[in-house]
C-alpha atoms as a PDB file:
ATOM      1  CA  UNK A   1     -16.967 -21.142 157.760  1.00  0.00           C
ATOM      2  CA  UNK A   2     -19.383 -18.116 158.738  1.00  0.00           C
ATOM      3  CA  UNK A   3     -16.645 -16.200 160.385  1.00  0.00           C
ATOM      4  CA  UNK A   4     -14.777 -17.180 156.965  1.00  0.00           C
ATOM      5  CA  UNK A   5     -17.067 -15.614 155.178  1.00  0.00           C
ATOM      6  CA  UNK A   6     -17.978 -12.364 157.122  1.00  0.00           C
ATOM      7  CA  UNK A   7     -13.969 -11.544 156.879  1.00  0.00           C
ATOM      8  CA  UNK A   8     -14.072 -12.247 153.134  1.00  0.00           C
ATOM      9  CA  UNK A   9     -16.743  -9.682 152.665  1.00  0.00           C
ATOM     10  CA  UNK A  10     -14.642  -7.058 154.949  1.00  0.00           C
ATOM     11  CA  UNK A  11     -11.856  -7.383 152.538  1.00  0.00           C
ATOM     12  CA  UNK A  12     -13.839  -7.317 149.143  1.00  0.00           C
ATOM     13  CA  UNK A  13     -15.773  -4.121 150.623  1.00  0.00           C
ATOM     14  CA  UNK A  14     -11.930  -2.651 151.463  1.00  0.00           C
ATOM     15  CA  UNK A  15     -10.291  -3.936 148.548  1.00  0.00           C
ATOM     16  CA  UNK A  16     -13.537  -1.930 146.439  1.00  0.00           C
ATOM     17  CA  UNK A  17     -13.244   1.357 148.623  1.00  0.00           C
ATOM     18  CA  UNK A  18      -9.269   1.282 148.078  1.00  0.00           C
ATOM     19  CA  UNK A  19      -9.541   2.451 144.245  1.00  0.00           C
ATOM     20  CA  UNK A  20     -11.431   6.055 144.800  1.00  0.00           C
ATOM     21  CA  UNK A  21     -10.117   6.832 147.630  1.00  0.00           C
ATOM     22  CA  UNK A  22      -6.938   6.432 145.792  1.00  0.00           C
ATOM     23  CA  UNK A  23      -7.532   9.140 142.722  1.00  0.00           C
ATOM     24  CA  UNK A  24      -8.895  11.526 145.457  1.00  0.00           C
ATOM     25  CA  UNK A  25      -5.337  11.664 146.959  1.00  0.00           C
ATOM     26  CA  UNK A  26      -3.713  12.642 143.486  1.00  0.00           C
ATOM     27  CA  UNK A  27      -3.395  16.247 142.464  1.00  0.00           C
ATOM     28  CA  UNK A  28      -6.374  17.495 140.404  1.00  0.00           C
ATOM     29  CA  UNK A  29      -4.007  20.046 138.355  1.00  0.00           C
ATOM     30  CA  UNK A  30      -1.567  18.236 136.057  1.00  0.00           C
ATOM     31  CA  UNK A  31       1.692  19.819 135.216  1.00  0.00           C
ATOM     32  CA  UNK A  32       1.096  20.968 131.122  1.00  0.00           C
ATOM     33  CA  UNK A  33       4.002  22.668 129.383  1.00  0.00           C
ATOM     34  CA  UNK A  34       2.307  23.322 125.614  1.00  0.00           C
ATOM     35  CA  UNK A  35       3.605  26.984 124.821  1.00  0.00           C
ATOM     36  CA  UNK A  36       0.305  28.435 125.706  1.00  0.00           C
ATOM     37  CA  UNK A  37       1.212  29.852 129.091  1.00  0.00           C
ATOM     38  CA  UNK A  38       0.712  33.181 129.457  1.00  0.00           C
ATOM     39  CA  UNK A  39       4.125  35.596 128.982  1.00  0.00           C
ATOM     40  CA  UNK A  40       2.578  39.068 130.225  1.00  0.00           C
ATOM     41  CA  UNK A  41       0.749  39.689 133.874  1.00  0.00           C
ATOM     42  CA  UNK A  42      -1.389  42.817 134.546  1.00  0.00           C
ATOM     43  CA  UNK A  43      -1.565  45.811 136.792  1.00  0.00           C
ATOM     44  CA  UNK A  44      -4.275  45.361 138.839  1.00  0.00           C
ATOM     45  CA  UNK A  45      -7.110  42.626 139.742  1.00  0.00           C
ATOM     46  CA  UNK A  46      -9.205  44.066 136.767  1.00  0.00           C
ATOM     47  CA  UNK A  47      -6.299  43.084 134.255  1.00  0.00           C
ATOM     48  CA  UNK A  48      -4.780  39.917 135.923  1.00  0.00           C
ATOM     49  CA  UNK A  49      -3.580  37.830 133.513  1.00  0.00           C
ATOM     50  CA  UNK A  50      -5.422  34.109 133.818  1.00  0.00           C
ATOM     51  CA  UNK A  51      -3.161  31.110 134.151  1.00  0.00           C
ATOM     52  CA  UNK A  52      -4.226  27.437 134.484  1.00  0.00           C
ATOM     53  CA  UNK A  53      -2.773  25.454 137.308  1.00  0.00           C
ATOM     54  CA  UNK A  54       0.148  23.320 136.463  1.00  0.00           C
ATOM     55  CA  UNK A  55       1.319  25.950 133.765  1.00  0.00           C
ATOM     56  CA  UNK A  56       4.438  28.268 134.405  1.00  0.00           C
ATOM     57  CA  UNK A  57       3.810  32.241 133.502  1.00  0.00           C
ATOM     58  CA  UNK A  58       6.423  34.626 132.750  1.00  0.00           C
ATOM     59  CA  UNK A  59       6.141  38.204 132.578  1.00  0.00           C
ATOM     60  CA  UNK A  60       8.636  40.839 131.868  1.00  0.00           C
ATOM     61  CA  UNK A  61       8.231  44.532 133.998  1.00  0.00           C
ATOM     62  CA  UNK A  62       9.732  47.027 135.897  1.00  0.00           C
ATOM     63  CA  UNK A  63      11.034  47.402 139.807  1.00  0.00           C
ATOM     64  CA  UNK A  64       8.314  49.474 141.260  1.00  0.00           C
ATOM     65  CA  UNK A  65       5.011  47.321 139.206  1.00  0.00           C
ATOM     66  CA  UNK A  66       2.498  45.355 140.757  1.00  0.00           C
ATOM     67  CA  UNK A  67       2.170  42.144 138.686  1.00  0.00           C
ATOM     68  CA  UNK A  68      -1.325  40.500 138.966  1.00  0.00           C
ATOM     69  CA  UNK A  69      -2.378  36.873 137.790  1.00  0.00           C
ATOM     70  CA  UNK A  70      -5.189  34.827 137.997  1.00  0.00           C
ATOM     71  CA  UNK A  71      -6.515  31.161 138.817  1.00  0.00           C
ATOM     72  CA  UNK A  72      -9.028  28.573 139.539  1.00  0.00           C
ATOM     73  CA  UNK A  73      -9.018  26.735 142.608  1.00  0.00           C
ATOM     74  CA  UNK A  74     -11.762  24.812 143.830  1.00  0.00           C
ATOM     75  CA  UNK A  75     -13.172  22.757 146.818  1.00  0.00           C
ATOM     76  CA  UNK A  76     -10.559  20.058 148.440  1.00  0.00           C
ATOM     77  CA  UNK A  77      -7.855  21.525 146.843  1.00  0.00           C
ATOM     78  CA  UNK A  78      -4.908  23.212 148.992  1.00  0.00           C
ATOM     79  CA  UNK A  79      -3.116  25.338 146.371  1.00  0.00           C
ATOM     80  CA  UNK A  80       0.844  26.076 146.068  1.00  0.00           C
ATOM     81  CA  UNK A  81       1.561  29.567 144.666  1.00  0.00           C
ATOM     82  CA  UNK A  82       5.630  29.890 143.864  1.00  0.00           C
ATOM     83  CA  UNK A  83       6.880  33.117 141.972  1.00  0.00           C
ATOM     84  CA  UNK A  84      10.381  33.285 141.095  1.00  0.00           C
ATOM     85  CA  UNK A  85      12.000  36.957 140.157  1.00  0.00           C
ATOM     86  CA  UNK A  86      14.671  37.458 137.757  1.00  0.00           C
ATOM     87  CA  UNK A  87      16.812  40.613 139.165  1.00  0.00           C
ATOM     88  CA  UNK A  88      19.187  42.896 136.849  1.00  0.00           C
ATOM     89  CA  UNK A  89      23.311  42.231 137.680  1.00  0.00           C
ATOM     90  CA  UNK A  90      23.281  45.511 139.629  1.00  0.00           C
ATOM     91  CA  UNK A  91      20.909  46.120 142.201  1.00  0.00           C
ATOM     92  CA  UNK A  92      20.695  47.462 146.148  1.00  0.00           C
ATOM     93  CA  UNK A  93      18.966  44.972 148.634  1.00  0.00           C
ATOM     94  CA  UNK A  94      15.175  44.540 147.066  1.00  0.00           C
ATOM     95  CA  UNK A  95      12.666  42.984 149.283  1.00  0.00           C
ATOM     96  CA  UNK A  96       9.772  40.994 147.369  1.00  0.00           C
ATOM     97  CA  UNK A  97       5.979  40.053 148.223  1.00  0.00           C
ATOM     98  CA  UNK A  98       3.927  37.378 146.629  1.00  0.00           C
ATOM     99  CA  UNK A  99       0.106  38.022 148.136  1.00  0.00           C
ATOM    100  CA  UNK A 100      -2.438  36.209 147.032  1.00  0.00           C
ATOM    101  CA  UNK A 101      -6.510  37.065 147.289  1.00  0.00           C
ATOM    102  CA  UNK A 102     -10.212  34.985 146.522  1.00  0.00           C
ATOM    103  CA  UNK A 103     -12.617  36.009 144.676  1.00  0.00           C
ATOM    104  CA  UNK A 104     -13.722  38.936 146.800  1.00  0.00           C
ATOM    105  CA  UNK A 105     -10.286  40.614 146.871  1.00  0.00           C
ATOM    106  CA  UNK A 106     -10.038  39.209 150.811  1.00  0.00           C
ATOM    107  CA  UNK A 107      -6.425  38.505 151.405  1.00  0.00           C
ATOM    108  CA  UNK A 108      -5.939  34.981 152.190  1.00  0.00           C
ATOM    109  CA  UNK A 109      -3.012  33.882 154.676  1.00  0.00           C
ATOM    110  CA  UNK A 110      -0.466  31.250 153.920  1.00  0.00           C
ATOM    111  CA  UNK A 111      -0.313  28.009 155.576  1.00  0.00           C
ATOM    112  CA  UNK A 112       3.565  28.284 154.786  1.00  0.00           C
ATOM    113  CA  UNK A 113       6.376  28.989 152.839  1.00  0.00           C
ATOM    114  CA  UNK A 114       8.616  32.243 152.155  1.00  0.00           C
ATOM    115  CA  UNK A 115       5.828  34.848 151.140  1.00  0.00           C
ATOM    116  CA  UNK A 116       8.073  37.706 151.747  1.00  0.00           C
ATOM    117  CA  UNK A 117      12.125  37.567 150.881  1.00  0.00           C
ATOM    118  CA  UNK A 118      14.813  39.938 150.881  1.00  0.00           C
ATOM    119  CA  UNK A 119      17.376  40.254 148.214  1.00  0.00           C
ATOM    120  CA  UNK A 120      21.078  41.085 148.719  1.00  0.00           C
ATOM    121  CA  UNK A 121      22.922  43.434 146.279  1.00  0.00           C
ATOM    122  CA  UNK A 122      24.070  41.551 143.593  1.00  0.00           C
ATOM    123  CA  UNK A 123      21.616  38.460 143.989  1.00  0.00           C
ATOM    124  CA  UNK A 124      20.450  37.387 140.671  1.00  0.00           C
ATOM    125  CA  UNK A 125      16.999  35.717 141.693  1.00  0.00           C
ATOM    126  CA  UNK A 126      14.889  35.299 144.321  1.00  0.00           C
ATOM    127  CA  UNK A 127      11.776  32.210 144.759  1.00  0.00           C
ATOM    128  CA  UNK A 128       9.117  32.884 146.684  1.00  0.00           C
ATOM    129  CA  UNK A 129       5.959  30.169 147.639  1.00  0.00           C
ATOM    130  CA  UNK A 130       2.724  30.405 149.770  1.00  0.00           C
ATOM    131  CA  UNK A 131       0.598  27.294 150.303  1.00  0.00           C
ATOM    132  CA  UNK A 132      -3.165  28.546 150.727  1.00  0.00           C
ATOM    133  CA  UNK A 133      -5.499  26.805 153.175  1.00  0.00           C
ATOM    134  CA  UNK A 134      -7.719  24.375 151.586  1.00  0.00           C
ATOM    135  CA  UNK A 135     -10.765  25.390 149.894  1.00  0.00           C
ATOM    136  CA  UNK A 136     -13.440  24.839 151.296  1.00  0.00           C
ATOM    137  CA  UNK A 137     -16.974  24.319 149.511  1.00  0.00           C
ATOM    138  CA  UNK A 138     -19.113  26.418 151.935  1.00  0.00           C
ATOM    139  CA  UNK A 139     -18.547  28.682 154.741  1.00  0.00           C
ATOM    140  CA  UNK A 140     -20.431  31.137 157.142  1.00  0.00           C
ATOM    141  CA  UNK A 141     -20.717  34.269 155.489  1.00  0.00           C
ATOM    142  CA  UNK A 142     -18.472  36.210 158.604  1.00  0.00           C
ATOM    143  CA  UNK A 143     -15.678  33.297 157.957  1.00  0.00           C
ATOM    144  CA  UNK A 144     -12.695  33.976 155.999  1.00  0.00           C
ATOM    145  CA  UNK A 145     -12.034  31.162 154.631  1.00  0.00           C
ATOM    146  CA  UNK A 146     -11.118  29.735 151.106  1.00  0.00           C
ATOM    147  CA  UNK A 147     -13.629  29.285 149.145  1.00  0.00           C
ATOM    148  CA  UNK A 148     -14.263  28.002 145.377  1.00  0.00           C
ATOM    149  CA  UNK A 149     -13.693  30.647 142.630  1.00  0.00           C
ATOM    150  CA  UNK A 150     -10.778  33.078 141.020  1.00  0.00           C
ATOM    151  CA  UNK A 151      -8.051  33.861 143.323  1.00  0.00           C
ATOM    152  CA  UNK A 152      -5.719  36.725 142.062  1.00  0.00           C
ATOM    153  CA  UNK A 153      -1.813  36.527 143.151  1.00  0.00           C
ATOM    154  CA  UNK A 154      -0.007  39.946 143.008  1.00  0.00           C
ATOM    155  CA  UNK A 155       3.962  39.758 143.376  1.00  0.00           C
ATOM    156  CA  UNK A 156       5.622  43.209 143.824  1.00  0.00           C
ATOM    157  CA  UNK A 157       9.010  44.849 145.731  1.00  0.00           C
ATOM    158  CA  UNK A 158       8.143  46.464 148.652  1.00  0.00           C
ATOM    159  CA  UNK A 159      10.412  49.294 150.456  1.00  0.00           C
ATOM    160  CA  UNK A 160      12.201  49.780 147.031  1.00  0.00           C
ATOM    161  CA  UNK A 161      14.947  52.411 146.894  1.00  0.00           C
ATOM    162  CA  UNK A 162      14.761  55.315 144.530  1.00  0.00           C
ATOM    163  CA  UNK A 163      18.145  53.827 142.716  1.00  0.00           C
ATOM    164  CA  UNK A 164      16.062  50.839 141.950  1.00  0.00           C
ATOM    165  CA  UNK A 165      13.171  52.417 140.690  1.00  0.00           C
ATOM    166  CA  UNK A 166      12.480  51.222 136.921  1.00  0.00           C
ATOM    167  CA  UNK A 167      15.032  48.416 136.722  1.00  0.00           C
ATOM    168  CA  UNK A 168      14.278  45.700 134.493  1.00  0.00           C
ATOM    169  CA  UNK A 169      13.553  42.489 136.295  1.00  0.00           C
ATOM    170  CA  UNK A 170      11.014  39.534 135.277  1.00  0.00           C
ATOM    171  CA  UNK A 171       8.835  37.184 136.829  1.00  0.00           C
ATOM    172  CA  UNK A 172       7.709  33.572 136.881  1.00  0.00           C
ATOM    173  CA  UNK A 173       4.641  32.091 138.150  1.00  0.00           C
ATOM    174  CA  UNK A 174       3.104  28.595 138.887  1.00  0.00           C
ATOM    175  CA  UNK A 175       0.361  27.181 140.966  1.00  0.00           C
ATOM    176  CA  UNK A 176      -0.101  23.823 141.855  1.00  0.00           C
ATOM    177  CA  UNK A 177      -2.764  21.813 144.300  1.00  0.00           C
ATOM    178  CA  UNK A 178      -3.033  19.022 146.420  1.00  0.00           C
ATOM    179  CA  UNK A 179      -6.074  17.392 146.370  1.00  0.00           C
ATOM    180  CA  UNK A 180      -7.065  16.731 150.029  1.00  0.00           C
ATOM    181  CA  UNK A 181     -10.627  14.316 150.220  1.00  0.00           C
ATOM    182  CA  UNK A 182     -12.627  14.284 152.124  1.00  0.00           C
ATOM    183  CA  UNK A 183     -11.113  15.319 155.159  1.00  0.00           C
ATOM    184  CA  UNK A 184     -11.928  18.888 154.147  1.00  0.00           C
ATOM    185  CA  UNK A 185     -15.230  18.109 153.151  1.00  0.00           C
ATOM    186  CA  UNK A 186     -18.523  19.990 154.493  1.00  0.00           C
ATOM    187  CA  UNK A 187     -22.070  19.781 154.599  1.00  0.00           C
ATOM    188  CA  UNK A 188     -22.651  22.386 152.040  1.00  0.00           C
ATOM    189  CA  UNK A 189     -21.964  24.009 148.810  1.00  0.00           C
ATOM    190  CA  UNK A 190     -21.473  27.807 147.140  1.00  0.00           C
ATOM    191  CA  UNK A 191     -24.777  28.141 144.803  1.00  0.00           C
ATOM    192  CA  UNK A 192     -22.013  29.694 142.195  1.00  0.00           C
ATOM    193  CA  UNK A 193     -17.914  30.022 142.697  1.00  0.00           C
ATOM    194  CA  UNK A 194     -16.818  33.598 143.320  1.00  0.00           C
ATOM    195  CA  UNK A 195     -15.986  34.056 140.184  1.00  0.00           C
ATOM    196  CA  UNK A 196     -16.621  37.642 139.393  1.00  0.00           C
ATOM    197  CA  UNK A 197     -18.747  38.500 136.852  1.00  0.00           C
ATOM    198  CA  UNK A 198     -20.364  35.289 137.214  1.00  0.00           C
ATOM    199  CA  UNK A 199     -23.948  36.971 138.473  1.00  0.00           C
ATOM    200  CA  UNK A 200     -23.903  39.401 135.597  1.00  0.00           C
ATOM    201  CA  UNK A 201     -23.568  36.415 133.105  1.00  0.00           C
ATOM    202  CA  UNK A 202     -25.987  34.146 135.325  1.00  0.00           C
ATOM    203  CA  UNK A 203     -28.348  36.444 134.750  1.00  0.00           C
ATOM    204  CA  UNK A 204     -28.004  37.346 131.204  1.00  0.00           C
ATOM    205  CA  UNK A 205     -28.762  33.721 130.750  1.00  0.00           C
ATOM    206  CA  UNK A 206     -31.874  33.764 132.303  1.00  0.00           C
ATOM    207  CA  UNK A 207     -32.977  37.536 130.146  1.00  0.00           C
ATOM    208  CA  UNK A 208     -31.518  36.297 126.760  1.00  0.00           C
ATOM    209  CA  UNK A 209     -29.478  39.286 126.919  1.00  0.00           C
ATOM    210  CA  UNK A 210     -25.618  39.098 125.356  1.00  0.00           C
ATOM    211  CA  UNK A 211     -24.852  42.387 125.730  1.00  0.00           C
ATOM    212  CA  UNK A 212     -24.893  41.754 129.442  1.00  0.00           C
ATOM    213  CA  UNK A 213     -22.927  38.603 129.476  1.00  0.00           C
ATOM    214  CA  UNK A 214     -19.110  39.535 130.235  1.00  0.00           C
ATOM    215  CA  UNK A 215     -17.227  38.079 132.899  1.00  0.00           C
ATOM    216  CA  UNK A 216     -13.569  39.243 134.473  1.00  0.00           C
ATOM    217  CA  UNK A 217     -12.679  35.391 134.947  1.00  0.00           C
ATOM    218  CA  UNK A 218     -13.579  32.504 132.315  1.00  0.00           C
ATOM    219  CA  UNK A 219     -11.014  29.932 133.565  1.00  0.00           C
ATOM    220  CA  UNK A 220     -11.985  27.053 135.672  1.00  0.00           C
ATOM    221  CA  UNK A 221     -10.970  23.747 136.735  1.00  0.00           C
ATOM    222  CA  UNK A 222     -10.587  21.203 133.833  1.00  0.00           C
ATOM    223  CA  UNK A 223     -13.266  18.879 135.075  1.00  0.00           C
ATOM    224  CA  UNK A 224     -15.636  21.993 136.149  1.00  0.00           C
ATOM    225  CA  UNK A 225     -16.183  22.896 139.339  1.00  0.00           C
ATOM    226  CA  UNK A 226     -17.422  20.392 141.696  1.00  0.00           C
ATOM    227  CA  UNK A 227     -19.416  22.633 143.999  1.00  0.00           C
ATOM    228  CA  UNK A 228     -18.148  20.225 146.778  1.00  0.00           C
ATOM    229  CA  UNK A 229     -21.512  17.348 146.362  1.00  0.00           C
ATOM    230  CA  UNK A 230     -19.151  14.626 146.386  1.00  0.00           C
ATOM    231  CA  UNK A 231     -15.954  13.260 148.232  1.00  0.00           C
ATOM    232  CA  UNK A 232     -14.343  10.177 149.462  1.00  0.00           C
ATOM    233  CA  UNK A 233     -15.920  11.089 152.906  1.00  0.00           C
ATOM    234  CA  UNK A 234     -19.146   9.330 151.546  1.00  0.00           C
ATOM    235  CA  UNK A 235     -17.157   6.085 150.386  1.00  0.00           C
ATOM    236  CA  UNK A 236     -15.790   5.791 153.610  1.00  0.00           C
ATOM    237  CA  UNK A 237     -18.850   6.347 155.256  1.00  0.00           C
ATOM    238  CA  UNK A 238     -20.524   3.631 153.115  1.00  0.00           C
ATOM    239  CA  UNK A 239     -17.616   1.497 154.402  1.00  0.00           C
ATOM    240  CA  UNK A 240     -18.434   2.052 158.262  1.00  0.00           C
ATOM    241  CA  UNK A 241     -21.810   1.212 158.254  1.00  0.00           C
ATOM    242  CA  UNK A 242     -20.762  -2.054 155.960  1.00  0.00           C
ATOM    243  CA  UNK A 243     -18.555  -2.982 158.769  1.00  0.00           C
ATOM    244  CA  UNK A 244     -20.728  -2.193 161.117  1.00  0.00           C
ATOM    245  CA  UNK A 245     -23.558  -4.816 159.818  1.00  0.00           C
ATOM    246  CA  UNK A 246     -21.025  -6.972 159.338  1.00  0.00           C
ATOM    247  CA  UNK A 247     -19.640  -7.039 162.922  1.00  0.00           C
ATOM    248  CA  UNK A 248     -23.587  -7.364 164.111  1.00  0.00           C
ATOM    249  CA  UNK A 249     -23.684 -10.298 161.969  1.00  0.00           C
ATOM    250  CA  UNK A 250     -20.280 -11.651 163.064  1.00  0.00           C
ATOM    251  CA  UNK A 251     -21.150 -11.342 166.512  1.00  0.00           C
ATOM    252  CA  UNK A 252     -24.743 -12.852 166.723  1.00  0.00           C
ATOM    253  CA  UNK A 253     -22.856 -16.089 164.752  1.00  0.00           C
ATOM    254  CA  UNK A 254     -20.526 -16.040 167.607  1.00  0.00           C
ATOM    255  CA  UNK A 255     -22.534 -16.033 170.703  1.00  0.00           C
ATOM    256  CA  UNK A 256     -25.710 -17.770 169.589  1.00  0.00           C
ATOM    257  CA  UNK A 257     -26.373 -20.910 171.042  1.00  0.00           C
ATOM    258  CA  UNK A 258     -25.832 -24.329 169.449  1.00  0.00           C
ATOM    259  CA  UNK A 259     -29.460 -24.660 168.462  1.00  0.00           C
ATOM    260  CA  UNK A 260     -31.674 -27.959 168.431  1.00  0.00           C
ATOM    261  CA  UNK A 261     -30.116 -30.414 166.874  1.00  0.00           C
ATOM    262  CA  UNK A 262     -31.869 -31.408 163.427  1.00  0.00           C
ATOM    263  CA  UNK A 263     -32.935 -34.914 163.754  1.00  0.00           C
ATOM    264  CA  UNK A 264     -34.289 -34.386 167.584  1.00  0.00           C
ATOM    265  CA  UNK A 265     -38.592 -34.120 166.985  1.00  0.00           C
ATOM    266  CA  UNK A 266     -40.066 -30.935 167.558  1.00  0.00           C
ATOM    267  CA  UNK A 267     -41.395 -31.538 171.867  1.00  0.00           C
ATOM    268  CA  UNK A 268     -38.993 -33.840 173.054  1.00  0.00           C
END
């Protein structure tokens, strides 16, 4: 009956761990299609257009333009950048880029996926994709790696031939994440994302001053940023040392020895 009950507990303590860990594996970003997406993109990371993820830009420019957007990303999430570009009927071969950058304009590297494509004459589209790393909610300072805050995406035609030069073409844009737990999970956390502006209105907050209080990027995460304090990693952790007491427990019941029997008087 004891090792009844010790294996009973084990499953309750599972079956209660099961439903977090659960909604941690789901993407944060839900796909929204309302008719508020943006339908321009900018010229440069001081005029990217924002974008929420799960939403699907369009933009409208020239062969030759840089095309800048903007996002949100934060901690445990590995975001999926796809651009799709709309080419005129007649064209020569047109080679496209999709890069994207954090916060402090460092270019971050795909995991995967076609960053850089090459259209054939005549081709009437062309998708491109680049999975990030995952974000992580602290790093050294000399690391470059993914951290929570605005990340820009710039799509443009590289080694573009003079023929091409000012041909209508338009754009597409959508970013989506994965929400990866606490596997990615670290002891530490950003005391603000790298959002910029974000210091200028931090500290026009503290003065009282609104003349001071502009920032470049007011989008972020629908829930707010986490700042990476909490993950499954802690659930699971809870679970170990459960299991752990538990086995202690289980054990000692199993190689105890039968004990004095109840009705024998204490001395004999």
């Amino acid at each position: 009956m004891r090792i009844t009950r010790v294996l009973s507990t084990t499953l309750l303590a599972l079956g209660l761990a099961a439903t977090p860990a659960a909604a941690d594996s789901t993407p944060s970003a839900s796909p929204s299609e309302d008719g508020s997406a943006p339908t321009t993109a900018g010229t440069s990371f001081r005029t990217a257009t924002e974008v929420d993820q799960g939403r699907t830009a369009t933009a409208s420019g020239s062969a030759g333009d840089y095309l800048y957007w903007s996002f949100p990303a934060d901690a445990g999430q590995r975001p999926t950048v796809t651009a799709k570009v709309k080419l005129p009927e007649e064209h020569a071969g047109q080679t496209w880029q999709v890069d994207v950058y954090d916060g402090l304009r460092r270019r971050q590297s795909c995991q995967y996926g076609a960053q850089t494509r090459t259209a054939a004459p005549g081709t009437a589209s062309l998708e491109l994709a680049c999975v990030l790393r995952t974000v992580r909610a602290w790093s050294e300072p000399w690391a470059d790696d993914p951290l929570p805050g605005t990340y820009y995406v710039r799509l443009t035609v590289v080694g573009l031939k003079t023929a091409d030069l000012g041909l209508p073409v338009g754009a597409e844009l959508r970013v989506d994440s994965k929400d990866i737990g606490g596997s990615a999970a670290v002891d530490g956390s950003l005391a603000e994302p790298l959002v910029p502006g974000v210091a200028v209105k931090s500290s026009a907050e503290d003065e009282d001053d609104p003349s001071a209080s502009a920032v470049l990027s007011s989008i972020e995460p629908d829930d707010g940023w986490s700042s990476g304090w909490w993950s499954d990693r802690w659930v699971w952790t809870g679970i170990g040392g459960v299991l752990a007491a538990l086995a202690g427990i289980g054990g000692y019941a199993l190689t105890r020895g039968p004990g004095r029997p109840r009705n024998v008087p204490p001395g004999v």
